[in-house]
N, C-alpha and C. Protein backbone atom coordinates (compact mmCIF):
# COMPACT_ATOMS: atom_id res chain seq x y z
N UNK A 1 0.82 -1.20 0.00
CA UNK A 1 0.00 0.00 0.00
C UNK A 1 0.86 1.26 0.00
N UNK A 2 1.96 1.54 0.43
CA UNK A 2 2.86 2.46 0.99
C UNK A 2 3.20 2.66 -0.60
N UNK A 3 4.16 1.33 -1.30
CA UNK A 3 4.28 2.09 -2.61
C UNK A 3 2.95 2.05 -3.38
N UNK A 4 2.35 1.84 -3.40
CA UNK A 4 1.21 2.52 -4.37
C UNK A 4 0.74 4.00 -3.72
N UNK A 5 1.28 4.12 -2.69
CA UNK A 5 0.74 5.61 -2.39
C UNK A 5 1.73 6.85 -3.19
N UNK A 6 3.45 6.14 -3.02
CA UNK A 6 4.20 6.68 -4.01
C UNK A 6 3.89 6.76 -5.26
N UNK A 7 2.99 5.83 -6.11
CA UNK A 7 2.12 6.04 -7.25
C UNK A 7 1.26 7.11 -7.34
N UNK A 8 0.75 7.34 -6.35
CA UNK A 8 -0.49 8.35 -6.03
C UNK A 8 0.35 10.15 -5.88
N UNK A 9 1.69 9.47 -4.83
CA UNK A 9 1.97 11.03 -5.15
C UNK A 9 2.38 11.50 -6.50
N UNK A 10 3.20 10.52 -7.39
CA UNK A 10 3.57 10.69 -8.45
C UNK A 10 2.39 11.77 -9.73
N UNK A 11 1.28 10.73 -9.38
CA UNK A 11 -0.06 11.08 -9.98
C UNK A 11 -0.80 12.51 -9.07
N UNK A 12 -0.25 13.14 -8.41
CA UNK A 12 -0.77 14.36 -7.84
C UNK A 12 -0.07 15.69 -8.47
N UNK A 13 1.13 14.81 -8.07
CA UNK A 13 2.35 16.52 -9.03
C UNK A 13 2.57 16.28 -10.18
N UNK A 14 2.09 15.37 -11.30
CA UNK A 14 1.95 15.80 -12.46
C UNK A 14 0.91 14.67 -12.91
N UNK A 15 0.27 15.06 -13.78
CA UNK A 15 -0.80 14.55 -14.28
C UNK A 15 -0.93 13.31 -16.20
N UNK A 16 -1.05 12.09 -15.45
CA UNK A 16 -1.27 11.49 -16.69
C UNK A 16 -2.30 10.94 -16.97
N UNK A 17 -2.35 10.82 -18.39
CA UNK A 17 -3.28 10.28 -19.29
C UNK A 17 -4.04 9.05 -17.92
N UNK A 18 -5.45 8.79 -18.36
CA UNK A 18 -6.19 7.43 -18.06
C UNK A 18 -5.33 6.40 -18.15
N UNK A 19 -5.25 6.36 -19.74
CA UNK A 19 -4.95 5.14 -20.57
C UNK A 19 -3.16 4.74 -19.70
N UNK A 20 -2.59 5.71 -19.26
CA UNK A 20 -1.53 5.41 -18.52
C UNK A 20 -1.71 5.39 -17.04
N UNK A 21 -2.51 5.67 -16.51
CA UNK A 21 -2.72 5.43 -15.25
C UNK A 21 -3.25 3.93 -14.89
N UNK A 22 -4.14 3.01 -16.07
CA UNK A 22 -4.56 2.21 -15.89
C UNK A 22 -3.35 1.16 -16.04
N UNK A 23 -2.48 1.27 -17.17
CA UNK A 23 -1.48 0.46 -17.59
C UNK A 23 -0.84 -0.05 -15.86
N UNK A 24 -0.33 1.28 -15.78
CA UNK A 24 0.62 1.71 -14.48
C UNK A 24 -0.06 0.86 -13.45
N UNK A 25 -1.25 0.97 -12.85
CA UNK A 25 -2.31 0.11 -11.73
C UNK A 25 -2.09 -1.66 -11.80
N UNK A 26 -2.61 -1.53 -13.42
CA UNK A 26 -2.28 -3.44 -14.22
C UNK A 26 -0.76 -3.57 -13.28
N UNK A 27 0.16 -3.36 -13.62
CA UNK A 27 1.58 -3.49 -13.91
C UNK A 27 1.69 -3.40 -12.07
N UNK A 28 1.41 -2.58 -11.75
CA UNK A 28 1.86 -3.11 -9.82
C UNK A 28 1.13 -3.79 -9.22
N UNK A 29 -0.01 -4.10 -9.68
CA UNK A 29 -1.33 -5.21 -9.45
C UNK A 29 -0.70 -6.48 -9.54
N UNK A 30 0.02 -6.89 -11.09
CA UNK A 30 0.70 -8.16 -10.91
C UNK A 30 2.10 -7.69 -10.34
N UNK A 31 2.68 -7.12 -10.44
CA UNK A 31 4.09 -7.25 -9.60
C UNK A 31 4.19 -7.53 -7.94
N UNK A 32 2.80 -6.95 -7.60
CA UNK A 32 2.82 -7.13 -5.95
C UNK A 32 2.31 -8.55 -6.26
N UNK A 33 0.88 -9.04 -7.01
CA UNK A 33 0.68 -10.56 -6.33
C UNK A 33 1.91 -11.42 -6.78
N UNK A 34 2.83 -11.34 -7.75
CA UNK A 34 3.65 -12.22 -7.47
C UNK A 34 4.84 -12.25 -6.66
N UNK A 35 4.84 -10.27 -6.09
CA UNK A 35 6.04 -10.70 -5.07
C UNK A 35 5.68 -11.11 -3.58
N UNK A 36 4.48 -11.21 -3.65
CA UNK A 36 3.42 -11.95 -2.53
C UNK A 36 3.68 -13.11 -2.46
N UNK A 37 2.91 -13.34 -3.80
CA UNK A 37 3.48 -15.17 -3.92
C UNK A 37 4.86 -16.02 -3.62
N UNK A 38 5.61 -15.31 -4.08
CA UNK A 38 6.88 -15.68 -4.01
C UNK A 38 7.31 -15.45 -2.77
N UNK A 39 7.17 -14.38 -1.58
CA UNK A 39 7.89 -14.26 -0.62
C UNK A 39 6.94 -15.63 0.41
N UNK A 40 5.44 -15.35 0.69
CA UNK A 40 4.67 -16.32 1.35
C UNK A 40 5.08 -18.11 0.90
N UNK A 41 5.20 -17.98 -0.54
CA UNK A 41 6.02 -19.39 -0.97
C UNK A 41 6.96 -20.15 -0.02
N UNK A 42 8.26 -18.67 -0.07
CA UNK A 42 9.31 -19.25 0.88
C UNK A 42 9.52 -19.08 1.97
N UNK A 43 8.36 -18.25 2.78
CA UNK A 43 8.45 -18.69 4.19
C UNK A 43 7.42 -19.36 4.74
N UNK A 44 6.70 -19.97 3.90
CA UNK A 44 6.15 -21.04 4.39
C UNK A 44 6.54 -22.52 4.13
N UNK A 45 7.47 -22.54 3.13
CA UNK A 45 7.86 -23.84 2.68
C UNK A 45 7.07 -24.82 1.80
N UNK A 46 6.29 -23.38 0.60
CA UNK A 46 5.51 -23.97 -0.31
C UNK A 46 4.17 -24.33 -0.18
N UNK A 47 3.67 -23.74 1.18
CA UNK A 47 2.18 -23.90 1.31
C UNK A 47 1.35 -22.56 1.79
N UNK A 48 0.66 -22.60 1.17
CA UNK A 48 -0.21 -20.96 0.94
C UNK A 48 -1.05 -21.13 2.07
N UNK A 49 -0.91 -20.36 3.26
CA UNK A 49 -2.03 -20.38 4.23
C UNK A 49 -3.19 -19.46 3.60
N UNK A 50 -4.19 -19.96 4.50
CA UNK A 50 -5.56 -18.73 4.53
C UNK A 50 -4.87 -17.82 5.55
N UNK A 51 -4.19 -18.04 6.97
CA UNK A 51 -4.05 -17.17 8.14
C UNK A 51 -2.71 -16.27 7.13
N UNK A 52 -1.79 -16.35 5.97
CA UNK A 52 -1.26 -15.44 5.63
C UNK A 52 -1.71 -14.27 4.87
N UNK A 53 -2.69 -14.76 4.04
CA UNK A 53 -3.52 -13.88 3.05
C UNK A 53 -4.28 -12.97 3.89
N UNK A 54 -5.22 -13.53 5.23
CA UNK A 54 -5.59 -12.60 6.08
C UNK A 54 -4.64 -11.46 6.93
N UNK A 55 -3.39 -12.28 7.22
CA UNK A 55 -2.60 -10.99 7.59
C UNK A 55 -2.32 -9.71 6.84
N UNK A 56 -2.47 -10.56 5.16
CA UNK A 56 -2.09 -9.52 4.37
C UNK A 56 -3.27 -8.08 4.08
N UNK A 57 -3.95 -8.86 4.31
CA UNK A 57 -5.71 -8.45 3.83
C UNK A 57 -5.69 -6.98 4.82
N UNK A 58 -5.43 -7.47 6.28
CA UNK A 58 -5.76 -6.63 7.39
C UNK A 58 -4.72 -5.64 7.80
N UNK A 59 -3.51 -6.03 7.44
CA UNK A 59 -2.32 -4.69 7.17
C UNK A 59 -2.70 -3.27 6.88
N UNK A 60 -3.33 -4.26 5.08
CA UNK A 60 -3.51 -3.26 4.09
C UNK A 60 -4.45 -2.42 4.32
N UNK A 61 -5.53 -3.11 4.99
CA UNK A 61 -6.58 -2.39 5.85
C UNK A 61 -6.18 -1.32 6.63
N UNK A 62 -5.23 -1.73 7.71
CA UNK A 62 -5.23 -0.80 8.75
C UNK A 62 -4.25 0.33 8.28
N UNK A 63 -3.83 0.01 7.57
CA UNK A 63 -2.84 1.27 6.44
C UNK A 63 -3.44 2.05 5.97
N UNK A 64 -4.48 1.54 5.57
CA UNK A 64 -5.68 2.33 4.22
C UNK A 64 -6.06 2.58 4.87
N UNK A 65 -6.86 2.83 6.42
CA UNK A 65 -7.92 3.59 7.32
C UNK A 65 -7.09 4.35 8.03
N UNK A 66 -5.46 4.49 8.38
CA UNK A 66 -5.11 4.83 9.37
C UNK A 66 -3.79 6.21 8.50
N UNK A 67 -3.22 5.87 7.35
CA UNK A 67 -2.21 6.03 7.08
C UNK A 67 -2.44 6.79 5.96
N UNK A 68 -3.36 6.38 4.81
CA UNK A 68 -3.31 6.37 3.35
C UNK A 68 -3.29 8.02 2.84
N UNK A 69 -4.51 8.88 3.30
CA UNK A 69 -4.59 10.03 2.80
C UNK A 69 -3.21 10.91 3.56
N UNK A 70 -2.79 10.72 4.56
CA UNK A 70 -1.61 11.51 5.51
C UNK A 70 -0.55 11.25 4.47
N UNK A 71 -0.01 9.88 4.21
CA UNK A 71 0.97 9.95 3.47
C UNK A 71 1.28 10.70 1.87
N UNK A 72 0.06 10.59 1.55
CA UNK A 72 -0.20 10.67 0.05
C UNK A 72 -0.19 12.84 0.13
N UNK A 73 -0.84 13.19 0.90
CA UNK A 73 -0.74 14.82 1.30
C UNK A 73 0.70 15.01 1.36
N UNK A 74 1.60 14.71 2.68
CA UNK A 74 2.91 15.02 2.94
C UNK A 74 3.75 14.90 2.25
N UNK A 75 3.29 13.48 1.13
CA UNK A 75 4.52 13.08 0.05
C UNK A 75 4.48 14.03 -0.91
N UNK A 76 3.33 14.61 -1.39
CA UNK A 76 3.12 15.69 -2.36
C UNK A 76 3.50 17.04 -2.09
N UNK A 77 3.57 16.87 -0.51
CA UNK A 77 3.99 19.03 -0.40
C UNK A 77 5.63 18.56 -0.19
N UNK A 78 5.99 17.46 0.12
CA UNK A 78 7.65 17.11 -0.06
C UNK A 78 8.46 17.21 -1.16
N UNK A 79 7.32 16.54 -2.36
CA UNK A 79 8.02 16.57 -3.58
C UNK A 79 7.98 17.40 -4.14
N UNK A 80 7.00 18.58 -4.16
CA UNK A 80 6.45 19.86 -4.75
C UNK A 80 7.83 20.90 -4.22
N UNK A 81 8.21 20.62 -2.98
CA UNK A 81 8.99 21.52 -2.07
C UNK A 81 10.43 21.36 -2.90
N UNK A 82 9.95 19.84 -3.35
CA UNK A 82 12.22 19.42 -3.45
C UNK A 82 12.31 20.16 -5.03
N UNK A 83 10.94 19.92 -5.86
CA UNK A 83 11.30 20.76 -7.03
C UNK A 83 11.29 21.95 -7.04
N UNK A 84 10.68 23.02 -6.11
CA UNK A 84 10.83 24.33 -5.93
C UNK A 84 12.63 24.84 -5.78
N UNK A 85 13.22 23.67 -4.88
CA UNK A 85 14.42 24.20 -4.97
C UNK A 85 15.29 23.98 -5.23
N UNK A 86 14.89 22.62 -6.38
CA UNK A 86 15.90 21.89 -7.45
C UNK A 86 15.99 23.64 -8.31
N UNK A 87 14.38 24.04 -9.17
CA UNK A 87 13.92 24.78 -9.53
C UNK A 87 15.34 26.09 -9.31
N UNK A 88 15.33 26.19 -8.13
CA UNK A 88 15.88 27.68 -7.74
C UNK A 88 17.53 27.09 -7.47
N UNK A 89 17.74 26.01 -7.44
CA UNK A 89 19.57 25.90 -7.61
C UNK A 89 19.78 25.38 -8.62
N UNK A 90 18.81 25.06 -9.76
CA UNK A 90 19.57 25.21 -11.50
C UNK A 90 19.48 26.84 -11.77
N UNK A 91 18.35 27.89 -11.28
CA UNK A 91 18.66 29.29 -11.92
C UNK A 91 19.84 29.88 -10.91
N UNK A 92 20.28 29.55 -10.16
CA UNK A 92 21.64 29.61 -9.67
C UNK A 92 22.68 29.89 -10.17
N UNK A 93 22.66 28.48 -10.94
CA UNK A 93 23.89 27.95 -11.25
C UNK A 93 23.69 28.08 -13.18
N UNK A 94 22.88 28.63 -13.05
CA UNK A 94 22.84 28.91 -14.80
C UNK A 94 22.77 29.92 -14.82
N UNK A 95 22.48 31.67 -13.77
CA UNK A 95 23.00 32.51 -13.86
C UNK A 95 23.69 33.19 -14.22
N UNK A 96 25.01 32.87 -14.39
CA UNK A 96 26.30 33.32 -14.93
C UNK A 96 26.76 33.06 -15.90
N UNK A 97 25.87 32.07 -16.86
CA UNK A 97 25.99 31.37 -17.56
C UNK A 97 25.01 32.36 -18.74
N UNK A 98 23.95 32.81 -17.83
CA UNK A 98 22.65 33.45 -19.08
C UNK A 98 23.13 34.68 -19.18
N UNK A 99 23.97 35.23 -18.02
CA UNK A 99 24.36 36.56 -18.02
C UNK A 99 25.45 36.91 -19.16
N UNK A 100 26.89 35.93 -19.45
CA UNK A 100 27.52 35.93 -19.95
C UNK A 100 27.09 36.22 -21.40
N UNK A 101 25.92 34.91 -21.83
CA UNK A 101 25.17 34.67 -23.08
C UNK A 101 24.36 36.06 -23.41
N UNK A 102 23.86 36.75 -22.36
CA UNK A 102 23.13 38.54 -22.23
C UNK A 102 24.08 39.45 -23.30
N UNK A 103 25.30 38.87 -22.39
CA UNK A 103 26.50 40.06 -22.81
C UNK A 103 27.05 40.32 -23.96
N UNK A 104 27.04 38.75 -24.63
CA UNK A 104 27.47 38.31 -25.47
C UNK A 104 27.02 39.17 -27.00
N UNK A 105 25.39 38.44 -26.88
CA UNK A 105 24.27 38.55 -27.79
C UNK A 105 23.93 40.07 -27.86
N UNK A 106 23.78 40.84 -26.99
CA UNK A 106 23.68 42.22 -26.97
C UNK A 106 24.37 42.79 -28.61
N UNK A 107 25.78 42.87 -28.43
CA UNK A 107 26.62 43.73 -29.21
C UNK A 107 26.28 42.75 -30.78
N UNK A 108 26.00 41.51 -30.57
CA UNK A 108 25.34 40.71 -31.81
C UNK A 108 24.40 40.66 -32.83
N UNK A 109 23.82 40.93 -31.59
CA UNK A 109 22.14 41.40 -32.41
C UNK A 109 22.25 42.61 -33.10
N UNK A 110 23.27 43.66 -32.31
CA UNK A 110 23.36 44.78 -33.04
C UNK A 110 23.57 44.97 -34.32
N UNK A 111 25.23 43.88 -35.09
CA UNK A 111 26.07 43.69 -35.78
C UNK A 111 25.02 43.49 -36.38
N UNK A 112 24.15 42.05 -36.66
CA UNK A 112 23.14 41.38 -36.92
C UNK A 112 21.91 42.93 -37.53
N UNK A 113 21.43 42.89 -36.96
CA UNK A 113 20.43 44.27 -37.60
C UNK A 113 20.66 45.22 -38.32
N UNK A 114 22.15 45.66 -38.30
CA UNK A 114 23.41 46.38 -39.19
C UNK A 114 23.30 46.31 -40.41
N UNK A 115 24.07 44.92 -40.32
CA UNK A 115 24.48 44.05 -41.52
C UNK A 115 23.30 43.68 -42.31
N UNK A 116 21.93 43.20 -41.92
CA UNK A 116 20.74 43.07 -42.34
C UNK A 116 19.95 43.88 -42.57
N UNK A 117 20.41 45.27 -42.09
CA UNK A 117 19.71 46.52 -43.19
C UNK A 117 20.48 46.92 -44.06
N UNK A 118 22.19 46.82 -44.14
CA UNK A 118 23.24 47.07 -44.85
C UNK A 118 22.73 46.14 -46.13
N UNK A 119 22.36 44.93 -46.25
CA UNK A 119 22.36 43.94 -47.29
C UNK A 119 20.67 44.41 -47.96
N UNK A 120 20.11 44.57 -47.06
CA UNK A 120 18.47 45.26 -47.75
C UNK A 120 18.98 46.41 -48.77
N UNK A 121 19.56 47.01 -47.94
CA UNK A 121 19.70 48.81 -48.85
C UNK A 121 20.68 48.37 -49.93
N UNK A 122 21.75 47.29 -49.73
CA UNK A 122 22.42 47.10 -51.06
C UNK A 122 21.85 46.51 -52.10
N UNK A 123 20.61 45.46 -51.76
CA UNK A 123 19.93 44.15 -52.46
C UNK A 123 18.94 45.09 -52.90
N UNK A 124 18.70 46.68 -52.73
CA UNK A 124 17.87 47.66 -53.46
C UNK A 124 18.25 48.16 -54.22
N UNK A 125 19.72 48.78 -53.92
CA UNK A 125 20.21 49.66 -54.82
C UNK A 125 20.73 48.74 -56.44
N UNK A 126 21.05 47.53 -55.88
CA UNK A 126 21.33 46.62 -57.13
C UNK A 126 20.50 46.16 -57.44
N UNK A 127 18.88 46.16 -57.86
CA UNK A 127 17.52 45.99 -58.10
C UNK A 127 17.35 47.07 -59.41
N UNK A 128 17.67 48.29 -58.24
CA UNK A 128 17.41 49.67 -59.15
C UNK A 128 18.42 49.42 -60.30
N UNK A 129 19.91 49.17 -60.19
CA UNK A 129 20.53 49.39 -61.18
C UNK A 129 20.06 48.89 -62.26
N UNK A 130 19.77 47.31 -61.94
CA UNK A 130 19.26 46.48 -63.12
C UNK A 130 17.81 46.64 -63.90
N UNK A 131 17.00 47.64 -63.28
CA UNK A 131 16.04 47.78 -63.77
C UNK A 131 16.73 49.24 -65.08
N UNK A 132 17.37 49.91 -64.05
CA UNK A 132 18.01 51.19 -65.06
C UNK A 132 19.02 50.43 -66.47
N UNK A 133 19.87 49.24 -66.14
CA UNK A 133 20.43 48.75 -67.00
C UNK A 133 19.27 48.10 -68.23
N UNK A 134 18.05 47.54 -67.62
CA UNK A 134 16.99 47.08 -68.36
C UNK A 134 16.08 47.84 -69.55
N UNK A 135 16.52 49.05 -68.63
CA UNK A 135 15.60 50.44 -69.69
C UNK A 135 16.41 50.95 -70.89
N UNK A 136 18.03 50.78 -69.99
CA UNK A 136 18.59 51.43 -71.73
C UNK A 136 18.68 50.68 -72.57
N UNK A 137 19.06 48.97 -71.85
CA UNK A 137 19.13 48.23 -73.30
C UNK A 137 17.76 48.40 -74.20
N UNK A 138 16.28 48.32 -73.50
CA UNK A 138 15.42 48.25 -74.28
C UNK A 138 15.08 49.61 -75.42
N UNK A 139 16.07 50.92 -74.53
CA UNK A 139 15.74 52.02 -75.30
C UNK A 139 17.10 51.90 -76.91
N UNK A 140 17.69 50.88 -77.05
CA UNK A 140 18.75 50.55 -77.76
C UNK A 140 18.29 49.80 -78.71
């Protein structure tokens, strides 16, 4: 129950599809009954009680009435918390990094807008010529 509640927080701080939530449910549904099976297997020495299945039954119970919504709340303002300040020590540490790239690009963009009205006003004036070269041949 405990990790399926880690499922649950997972499914609180970000949100998936049905069609993957159901997969996800299938998929720890059989992974727990067979790591059930397998552990009750070998400590019983190959014989499946009823009194183990009930222990299991009433755990899960007293987990789920006593435990379930507390954990599933706390795990979510924990994990929400750890990405807030994953969040705030990558803009840290990429700071100096965006600032540099600021500094950089500034005097760039300039060159850049320069050069790209420099090539407009030339890619005009050599337009015009050829239209003027166009007129005398035709006046010829």
């Amino acid at each position: 129950m405990f990790f399926y509640d880690t499922l649950r927080i997972s499914r609180k701080v970000v949100s998936y599809p049905d069609f993957i939530v159901n997969i996800i449910d299938l998929l720890y549904v059989c992974l727990c009954s067979v790591a059930i099976f397998y552990v009750t297997y070998l400590k019983n020495n190959g014989e499946i009680r009823v009194q183990t299945g009930l222990g299991i039954l009433t755990g899960m119970a007293l987990y789920y009435f006593i435990f379930r919504n507390k954990v599933v709340e706390v795990g979510a303002k924990i994990v929400v918390a750890i990405i807030k300040i994953l969040k705030k020590i990558i803009k840290i540490i990429l700071y100096p990094f965006i600032l540099i790239l600021k500094i950089i690009f500034k005097p760039a963009r300039v060159i850049i807008w320069y050069t790209g009205r420099g090539c407009k006003s030339i890619k005009h004036k050599t337009e015009l010529k050829l239209k003027n070269i166009k007129q005398v041949m035709k006046k010829r």
